[in-house]
PDB file of N, CA and C in Angstrom:
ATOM      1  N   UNK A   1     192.123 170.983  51.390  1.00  0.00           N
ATOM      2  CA  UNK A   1     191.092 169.973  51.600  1.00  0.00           C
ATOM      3  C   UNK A   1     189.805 170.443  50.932  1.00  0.00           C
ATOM      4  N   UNK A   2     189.623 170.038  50.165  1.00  0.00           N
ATOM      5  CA  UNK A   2     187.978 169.833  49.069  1.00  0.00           C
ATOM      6  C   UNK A   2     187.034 169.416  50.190  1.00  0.00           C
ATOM      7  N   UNK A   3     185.634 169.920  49.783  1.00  0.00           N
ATOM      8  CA  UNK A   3     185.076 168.914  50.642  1.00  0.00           C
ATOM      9  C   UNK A   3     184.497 167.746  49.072  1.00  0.00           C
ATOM     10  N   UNK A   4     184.276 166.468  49.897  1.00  0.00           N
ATOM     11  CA  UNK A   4     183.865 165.966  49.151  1.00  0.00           C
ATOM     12  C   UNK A   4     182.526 165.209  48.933  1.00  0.00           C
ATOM     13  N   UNK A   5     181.547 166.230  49.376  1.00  0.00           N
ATOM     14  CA  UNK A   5     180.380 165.963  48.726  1.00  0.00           C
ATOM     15  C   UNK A   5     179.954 166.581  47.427  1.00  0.00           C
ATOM     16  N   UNK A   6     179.300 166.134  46.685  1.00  0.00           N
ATOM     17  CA  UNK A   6     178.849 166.365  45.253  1.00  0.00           C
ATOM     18  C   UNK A   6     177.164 166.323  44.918  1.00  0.00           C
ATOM     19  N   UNK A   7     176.529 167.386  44.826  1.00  0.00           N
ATOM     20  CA  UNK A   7     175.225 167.159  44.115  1.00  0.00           C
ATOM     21  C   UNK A   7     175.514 167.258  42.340  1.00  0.00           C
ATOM     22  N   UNK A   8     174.488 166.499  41.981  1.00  0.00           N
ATOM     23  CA  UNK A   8     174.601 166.748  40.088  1.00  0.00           C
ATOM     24  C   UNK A   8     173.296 166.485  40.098  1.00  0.00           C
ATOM     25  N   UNK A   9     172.788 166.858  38.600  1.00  0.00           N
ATOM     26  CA  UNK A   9     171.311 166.530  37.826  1.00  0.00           C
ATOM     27  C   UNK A   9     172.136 165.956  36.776  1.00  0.00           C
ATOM     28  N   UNK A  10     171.481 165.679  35.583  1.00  0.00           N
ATOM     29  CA  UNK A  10     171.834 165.119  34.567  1.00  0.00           C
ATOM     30  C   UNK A  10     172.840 166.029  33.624  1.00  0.00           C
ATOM     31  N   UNK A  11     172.801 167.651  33.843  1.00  0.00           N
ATOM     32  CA  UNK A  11     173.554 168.439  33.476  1.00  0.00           C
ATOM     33  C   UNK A  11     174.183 169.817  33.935  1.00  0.00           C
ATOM     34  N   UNK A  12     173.854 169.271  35.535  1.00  0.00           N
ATOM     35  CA  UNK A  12     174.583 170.217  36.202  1.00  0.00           C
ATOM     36  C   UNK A  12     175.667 169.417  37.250  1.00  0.00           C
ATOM     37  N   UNK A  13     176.635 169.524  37.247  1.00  0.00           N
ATOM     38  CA  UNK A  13     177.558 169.075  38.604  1.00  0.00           C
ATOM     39  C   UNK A  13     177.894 170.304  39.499  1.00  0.00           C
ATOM     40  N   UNK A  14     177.540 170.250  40.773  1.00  0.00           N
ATOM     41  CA  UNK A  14     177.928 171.237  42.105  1.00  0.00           C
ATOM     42  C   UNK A  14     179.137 170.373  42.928  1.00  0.00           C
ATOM     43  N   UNK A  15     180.402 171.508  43.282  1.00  0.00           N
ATOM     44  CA  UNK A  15     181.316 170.491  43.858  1.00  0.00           C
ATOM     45  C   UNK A  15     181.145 172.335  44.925  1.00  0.00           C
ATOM     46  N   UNK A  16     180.821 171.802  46.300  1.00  0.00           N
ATOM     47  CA  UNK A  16     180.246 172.709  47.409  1.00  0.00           C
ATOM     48  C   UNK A  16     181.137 172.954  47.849  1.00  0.00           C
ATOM     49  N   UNK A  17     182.492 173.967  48.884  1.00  0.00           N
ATOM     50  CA  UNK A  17     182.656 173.774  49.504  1.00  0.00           C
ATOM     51  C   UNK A  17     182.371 174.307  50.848  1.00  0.00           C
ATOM     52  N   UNK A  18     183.724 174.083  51.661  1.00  0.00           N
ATOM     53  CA  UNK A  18     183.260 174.886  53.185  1.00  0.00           C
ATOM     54  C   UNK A  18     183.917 175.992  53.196  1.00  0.00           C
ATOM     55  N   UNK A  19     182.884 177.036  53.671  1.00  0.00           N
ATOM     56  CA  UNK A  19     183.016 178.515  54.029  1.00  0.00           C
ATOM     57  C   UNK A  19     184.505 178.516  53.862  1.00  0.00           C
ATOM     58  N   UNK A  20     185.533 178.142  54.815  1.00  0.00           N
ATOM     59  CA  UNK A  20     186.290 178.831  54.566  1.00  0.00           C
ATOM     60  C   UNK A  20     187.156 178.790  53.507  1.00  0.00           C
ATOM     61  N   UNK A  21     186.842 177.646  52.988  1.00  0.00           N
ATOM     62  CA  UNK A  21     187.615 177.488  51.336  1.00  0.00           C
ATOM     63  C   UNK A  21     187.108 178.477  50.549  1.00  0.00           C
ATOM     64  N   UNK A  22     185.962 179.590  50.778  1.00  0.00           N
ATOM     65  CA  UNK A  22     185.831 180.454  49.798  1.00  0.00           C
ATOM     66  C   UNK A  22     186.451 181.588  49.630  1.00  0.00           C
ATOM     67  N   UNK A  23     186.365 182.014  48.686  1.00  0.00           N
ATOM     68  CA  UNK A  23     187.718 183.178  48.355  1.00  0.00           C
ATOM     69  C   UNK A  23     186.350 184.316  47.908  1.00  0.00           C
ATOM     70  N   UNK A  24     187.776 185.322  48.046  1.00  0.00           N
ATOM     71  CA  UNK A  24     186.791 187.049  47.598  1.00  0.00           C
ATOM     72  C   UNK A  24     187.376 187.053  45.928  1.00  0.00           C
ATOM     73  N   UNK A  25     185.144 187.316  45.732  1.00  0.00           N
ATOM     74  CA  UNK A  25     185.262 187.739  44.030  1.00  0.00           C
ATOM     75  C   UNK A  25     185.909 188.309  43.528  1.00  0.00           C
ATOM     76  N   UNK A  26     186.147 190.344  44.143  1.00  0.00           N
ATOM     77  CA  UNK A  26     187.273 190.429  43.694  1.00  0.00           C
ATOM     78  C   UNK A  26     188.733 190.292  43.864  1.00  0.00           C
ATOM     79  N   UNK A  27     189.171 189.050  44.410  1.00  0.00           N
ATOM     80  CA  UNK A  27     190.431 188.994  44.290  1.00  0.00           C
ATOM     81  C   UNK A  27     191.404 189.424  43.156  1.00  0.00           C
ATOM     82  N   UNK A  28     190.855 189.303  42.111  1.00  0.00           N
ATOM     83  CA  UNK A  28     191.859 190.135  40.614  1.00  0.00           C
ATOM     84  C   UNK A  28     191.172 191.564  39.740  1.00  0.00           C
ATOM     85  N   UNK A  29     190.142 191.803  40.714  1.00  0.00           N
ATOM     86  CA  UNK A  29     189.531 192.634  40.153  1.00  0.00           C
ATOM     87  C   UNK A  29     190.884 193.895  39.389  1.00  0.00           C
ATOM     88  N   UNK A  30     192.008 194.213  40.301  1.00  0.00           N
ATOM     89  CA  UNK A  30     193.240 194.908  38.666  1.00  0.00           C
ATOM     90  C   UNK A  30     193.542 194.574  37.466  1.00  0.00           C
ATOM     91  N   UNK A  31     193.330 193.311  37.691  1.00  0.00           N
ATOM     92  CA  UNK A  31     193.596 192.386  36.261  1.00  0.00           C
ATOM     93  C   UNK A  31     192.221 192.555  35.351  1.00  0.00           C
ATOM     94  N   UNK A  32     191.355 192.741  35.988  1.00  0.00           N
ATOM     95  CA  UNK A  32     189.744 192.827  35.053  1.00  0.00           C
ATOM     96  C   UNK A  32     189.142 191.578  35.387  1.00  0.00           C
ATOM     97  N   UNK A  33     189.360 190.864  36.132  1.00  0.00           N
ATOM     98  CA  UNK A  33     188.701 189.597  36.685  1.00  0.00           C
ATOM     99  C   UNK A  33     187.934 189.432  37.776  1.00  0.00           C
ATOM    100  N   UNK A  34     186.479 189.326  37.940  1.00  0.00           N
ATOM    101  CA  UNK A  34     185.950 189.211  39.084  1.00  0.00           C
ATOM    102  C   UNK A  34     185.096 187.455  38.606  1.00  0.00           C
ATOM    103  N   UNK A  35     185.425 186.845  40.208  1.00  0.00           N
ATOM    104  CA  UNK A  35     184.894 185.426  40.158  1.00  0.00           C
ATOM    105  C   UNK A  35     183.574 185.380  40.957  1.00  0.00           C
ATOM    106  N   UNK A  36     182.931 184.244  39.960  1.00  0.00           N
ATOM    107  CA  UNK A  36     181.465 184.698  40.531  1.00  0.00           C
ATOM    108  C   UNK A  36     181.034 182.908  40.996  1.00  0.00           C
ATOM    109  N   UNK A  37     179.987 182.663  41.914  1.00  0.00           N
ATOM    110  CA  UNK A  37     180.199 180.676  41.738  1.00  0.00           C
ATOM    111  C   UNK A  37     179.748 180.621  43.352  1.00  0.00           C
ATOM    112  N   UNK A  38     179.247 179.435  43.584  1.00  0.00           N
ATOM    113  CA  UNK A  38     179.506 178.730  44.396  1.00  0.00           C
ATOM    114  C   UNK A  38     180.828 178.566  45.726  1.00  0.00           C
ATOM    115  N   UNK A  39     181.813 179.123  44.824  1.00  0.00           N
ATOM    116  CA  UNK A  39     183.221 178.996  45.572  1.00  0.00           C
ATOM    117  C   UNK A  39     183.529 180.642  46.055  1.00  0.00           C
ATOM    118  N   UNK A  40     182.959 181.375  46.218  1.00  0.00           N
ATOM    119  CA  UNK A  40     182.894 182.547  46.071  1.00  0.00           C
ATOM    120  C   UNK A  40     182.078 183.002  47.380  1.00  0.00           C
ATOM    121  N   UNK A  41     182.871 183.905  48.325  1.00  0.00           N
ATOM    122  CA  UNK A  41     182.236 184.252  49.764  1.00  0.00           C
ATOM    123  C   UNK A  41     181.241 184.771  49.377  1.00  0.00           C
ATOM    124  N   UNK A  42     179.983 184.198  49.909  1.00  0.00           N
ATOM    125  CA  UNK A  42     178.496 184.646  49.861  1.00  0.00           C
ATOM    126  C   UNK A  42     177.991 184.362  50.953  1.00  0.00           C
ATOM    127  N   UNK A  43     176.650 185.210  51.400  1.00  0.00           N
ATOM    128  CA  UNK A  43     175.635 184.838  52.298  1.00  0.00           C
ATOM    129  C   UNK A  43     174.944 183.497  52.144  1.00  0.00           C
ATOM    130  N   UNK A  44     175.152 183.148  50.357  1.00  0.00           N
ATOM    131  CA  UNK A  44     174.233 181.877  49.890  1.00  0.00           C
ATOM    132  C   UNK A  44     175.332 180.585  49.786  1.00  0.00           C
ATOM    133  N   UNK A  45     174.508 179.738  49.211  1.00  0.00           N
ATOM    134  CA  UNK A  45     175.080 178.109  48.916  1.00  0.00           C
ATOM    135  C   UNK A  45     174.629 178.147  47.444  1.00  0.00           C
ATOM    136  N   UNK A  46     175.464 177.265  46.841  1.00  0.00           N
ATOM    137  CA  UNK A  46     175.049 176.428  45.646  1.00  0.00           C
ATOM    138  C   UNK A  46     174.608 177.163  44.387  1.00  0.00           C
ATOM    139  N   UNK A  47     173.571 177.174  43.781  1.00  0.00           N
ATOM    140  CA  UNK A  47     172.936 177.819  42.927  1.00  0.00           C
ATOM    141  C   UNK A  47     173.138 179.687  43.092  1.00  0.00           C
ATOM    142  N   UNK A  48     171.870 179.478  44.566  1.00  0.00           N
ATOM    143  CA  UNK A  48     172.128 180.783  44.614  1.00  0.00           C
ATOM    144  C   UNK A  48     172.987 181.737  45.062  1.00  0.00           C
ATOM    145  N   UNK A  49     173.958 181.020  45.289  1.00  0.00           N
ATOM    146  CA  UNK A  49     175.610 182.004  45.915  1.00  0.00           C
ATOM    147  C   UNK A  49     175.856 182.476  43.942  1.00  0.00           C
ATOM    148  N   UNK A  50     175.889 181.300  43.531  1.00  0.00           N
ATOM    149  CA  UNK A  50     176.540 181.868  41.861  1.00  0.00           C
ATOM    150  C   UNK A  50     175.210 182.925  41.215  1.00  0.00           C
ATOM    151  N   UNK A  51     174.360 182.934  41.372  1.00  0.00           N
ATOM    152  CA  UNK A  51     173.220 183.447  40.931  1.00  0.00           C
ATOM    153  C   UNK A  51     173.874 185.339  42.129  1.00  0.00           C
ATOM    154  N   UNK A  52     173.917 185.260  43.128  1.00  0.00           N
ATOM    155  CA  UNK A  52     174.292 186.177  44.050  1.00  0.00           C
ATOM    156  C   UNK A  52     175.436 186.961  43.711  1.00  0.00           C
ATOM    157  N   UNK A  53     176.834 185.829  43.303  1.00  0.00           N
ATOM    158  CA  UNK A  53     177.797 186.491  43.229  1.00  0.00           C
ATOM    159  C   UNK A  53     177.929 186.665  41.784  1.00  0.00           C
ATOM    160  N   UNK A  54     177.437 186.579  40.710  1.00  0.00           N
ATOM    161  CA  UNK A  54     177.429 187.101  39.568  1.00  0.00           C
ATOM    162  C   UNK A  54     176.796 188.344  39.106  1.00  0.00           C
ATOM    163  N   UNK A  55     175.638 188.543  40.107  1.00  0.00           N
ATOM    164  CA  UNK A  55     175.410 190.109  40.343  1.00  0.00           C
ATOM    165  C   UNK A  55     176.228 191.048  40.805  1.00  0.00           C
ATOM    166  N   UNK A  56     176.932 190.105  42.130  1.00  0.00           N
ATOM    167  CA  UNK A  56     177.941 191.167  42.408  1.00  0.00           C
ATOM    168  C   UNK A  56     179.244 191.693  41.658  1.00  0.00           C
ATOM    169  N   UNK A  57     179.584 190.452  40.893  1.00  0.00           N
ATOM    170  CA  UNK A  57     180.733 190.509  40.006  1.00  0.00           C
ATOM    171  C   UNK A  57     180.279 191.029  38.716  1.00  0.00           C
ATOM    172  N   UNK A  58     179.579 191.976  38.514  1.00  0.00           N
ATOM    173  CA  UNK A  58     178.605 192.625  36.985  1.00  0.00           C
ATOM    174  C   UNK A  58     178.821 193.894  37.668  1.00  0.00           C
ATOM    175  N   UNK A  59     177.898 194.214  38.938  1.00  0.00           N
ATOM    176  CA  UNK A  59     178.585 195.210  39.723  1.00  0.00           C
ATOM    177  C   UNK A  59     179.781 195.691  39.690  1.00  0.00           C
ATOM    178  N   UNK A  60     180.517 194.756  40.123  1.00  0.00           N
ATOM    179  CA  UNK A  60     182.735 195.236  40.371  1.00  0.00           C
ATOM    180  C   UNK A  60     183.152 195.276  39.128  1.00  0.00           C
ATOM    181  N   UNK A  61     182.681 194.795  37.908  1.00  0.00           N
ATOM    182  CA  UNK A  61     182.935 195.186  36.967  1.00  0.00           C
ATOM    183  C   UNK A  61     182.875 196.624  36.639  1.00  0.00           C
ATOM    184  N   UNK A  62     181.429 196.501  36.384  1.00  0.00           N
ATOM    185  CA  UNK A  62     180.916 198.307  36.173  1.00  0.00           C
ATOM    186  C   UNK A  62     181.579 199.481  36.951  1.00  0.00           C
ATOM    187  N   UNK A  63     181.802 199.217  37.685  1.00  0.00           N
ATOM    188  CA  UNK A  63     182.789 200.567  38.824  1.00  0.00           C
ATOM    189  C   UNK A  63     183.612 200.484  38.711  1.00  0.00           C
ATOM    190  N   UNK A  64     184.498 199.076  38.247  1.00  0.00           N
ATOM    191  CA  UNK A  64     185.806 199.107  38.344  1.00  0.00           C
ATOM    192  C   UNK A  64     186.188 199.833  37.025  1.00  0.00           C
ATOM    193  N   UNK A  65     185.273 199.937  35.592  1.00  0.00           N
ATOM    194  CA  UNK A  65     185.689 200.670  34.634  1.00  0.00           C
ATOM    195  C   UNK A  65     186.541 201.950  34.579  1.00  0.00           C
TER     196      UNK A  65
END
């Protein structure tokens, strides 16, 4: 189940969901993949969850080297 509310601007679309639809960044971190976003367990929402978890996933990168 999505949720289905949607914010957009003219060139951004946000599709939000609920907490527990979010998954851990590094879920593939063996593979070399860390996910960073909105969809991504954070303290934040929206903008700044991806702004949050892209620090963290720059982080799990770097250590995971």
């Amino acid at each position: 189940k999505l949720s289905t509310l949607r914010r957009s601007t003219a060139s951004i679309l946000l599709h939000p969901c609920e907490l527990e639809q979010r998954v851990d960044g590094a879920l593939y971190i063996d593979n070399g993949i860390v996910l960073a976003g909105a969809h991504v367990i954070s303290e934040s929402v929206l903008s700044d969850a991806a702004i949050e978890t892209g620090r963290a996933a720059a982080k799990l990168l770097k250590n995971h080297r």
